[in-house]
C-alpha atoms as a PDB file:
ATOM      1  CA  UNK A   1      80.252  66.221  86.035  1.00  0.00           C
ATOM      2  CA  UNK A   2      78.353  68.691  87.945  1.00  0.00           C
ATOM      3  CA  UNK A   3      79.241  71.707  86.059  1.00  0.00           C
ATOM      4  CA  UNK A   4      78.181  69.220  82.882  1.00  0.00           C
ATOM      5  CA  UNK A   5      74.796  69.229  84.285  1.00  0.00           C
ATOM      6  CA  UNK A   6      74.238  72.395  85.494  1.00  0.00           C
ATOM      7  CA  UNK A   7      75.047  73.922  81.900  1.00  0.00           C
ATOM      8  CA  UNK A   8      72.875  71.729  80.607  1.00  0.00           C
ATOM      9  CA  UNK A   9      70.219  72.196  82.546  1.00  0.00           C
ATOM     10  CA  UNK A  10      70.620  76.036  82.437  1.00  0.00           C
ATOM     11  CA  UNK A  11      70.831  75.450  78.370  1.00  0.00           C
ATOM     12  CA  UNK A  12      67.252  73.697  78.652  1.00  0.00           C
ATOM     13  CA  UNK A  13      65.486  76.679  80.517  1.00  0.00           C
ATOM     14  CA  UNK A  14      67.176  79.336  77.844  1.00  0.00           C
ATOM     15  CA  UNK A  15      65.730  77.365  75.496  1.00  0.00           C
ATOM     16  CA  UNK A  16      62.442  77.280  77.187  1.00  0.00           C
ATOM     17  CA  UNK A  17      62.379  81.068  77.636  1.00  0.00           C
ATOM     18  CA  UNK A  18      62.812  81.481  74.091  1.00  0.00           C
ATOM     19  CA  UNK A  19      60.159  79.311  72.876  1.00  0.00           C
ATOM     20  CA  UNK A  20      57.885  80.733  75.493  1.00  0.00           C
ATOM     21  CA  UNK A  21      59.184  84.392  73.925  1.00  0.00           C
ATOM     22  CA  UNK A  22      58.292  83.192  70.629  1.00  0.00           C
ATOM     23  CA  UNK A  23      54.610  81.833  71.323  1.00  0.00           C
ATOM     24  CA  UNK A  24      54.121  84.823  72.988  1.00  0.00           C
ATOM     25  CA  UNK A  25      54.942  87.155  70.389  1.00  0.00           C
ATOM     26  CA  UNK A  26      53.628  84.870  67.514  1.00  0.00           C
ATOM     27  CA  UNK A  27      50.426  84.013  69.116  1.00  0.00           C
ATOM     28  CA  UNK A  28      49.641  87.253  70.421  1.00  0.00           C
ATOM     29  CA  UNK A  29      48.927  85.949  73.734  1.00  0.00           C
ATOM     30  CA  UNK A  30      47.050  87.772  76.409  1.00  0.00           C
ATOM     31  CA  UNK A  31      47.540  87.324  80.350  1.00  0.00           C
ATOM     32  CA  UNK A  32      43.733  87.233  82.306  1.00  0.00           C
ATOM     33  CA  UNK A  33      43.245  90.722  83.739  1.00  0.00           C
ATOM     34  CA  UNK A  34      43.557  90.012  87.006  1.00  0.00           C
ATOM     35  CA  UNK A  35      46.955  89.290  86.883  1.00  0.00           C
ATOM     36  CA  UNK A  36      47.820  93.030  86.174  1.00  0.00           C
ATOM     37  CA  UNK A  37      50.437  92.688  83.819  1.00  0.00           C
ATOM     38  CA  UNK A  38      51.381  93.416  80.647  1.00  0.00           C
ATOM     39  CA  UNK A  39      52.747  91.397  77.823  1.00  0.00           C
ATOM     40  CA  UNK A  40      55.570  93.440  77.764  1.00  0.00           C
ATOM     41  CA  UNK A  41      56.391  93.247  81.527  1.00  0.00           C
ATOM     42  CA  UNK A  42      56.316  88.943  81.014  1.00  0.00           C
ATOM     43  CA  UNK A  43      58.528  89.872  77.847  1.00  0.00           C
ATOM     44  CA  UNK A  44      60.917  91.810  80.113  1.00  0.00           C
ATOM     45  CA  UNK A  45      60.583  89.584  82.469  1.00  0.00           C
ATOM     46  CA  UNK A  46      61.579  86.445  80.224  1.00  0.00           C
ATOM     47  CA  UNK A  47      64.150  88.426  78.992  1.00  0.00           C
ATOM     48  CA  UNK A  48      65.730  89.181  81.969  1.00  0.00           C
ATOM     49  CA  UNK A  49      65.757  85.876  83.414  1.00  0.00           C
ATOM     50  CA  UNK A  50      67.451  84.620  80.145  1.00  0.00           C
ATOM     51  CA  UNK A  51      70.280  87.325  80.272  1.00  0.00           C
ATOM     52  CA  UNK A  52      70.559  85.934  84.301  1.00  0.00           C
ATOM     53  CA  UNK A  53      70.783  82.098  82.508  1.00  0.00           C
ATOM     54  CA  UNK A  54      73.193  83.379  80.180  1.00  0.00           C
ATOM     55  CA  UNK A  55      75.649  84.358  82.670  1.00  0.00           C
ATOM     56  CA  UNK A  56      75.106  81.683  84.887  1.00  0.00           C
ATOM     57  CA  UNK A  57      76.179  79.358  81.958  1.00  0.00           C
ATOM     58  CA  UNK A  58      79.535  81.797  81.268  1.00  0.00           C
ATOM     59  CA  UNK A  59      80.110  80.903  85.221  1.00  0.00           C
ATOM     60  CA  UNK A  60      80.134  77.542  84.887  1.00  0.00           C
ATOM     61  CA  UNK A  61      81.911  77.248  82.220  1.00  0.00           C
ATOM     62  CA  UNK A  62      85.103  80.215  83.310  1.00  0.00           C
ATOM     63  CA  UNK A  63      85.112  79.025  87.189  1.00  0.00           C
ATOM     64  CA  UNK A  64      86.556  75.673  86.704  1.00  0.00           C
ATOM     65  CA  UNK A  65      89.275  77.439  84.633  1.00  0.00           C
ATOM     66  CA  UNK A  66      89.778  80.783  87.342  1.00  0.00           C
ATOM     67  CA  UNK A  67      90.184  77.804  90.542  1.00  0.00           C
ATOM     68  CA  UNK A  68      92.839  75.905  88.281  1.00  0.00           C
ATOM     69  CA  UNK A  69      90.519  72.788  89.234  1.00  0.00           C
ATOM     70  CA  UNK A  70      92.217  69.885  91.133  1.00  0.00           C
ATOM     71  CA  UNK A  71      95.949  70.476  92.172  1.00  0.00           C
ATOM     72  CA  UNK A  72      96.631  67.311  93.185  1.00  0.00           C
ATOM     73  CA  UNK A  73      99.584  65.292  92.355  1.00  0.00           C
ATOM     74  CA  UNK A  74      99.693  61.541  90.780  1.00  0.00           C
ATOM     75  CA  UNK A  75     102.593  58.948  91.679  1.00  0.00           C
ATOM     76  CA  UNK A  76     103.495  58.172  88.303  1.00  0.00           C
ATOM     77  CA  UNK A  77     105.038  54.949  89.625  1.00  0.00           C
ATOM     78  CA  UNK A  78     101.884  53.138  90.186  1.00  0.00           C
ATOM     79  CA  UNK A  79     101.717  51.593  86.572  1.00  0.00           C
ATOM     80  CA  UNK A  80      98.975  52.135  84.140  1.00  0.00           C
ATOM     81  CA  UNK A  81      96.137  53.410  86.678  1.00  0.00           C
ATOM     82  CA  UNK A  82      96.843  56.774  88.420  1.00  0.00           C
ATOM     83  CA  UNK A  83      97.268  56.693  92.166  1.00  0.00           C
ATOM     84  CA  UNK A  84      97.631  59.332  94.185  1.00  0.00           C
ATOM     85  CA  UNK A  85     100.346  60.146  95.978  1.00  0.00           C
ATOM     86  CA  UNK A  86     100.559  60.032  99.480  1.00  0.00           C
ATOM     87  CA  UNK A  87     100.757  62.289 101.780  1.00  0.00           C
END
């Protein structure tokens, strides 16, 4: 359930960079000069932070698989709910 919400959430903010990428480009918008940057250092920057988001998401998603997950075993004589076994 974690990973389920950490790909999620990481889905959201690539979807937030993008629409802040588009309104940027669309709308020609300007950062106030005292920031000193440029439009196409936020750009890189956006950009950048999505590529990072992007991998993150491939992460969660391969890690579960690379660990094998949980190895443990289930007594299959317990009847219809899975126990356990003991060790």
């Amino acid at each position: 359930m974690k990973y389920i919400k950490a790909i999620t959430w990481s889905i959201v903010l690539l979807i937030v960079l993008v629409a802040l990428f588009a309104v940027i480009k669309i709308w020609g918008i300007t950062l106030p000069e005292g920031w000193n940057m440029s439009v196409d250092t936020l750009i890189n920057i956006i950009i950048t932070v999505g590529i990072a988001d992007l991998l993150l998401i491939l992460l969660l998603i391969f890690i579960p698989f690379a660990t094998h997950g949980s190895q443990k075993e289930y007594d299959e004589n317990s009847g219809k709910v899975a126990q356990r076994k003991k060790e």
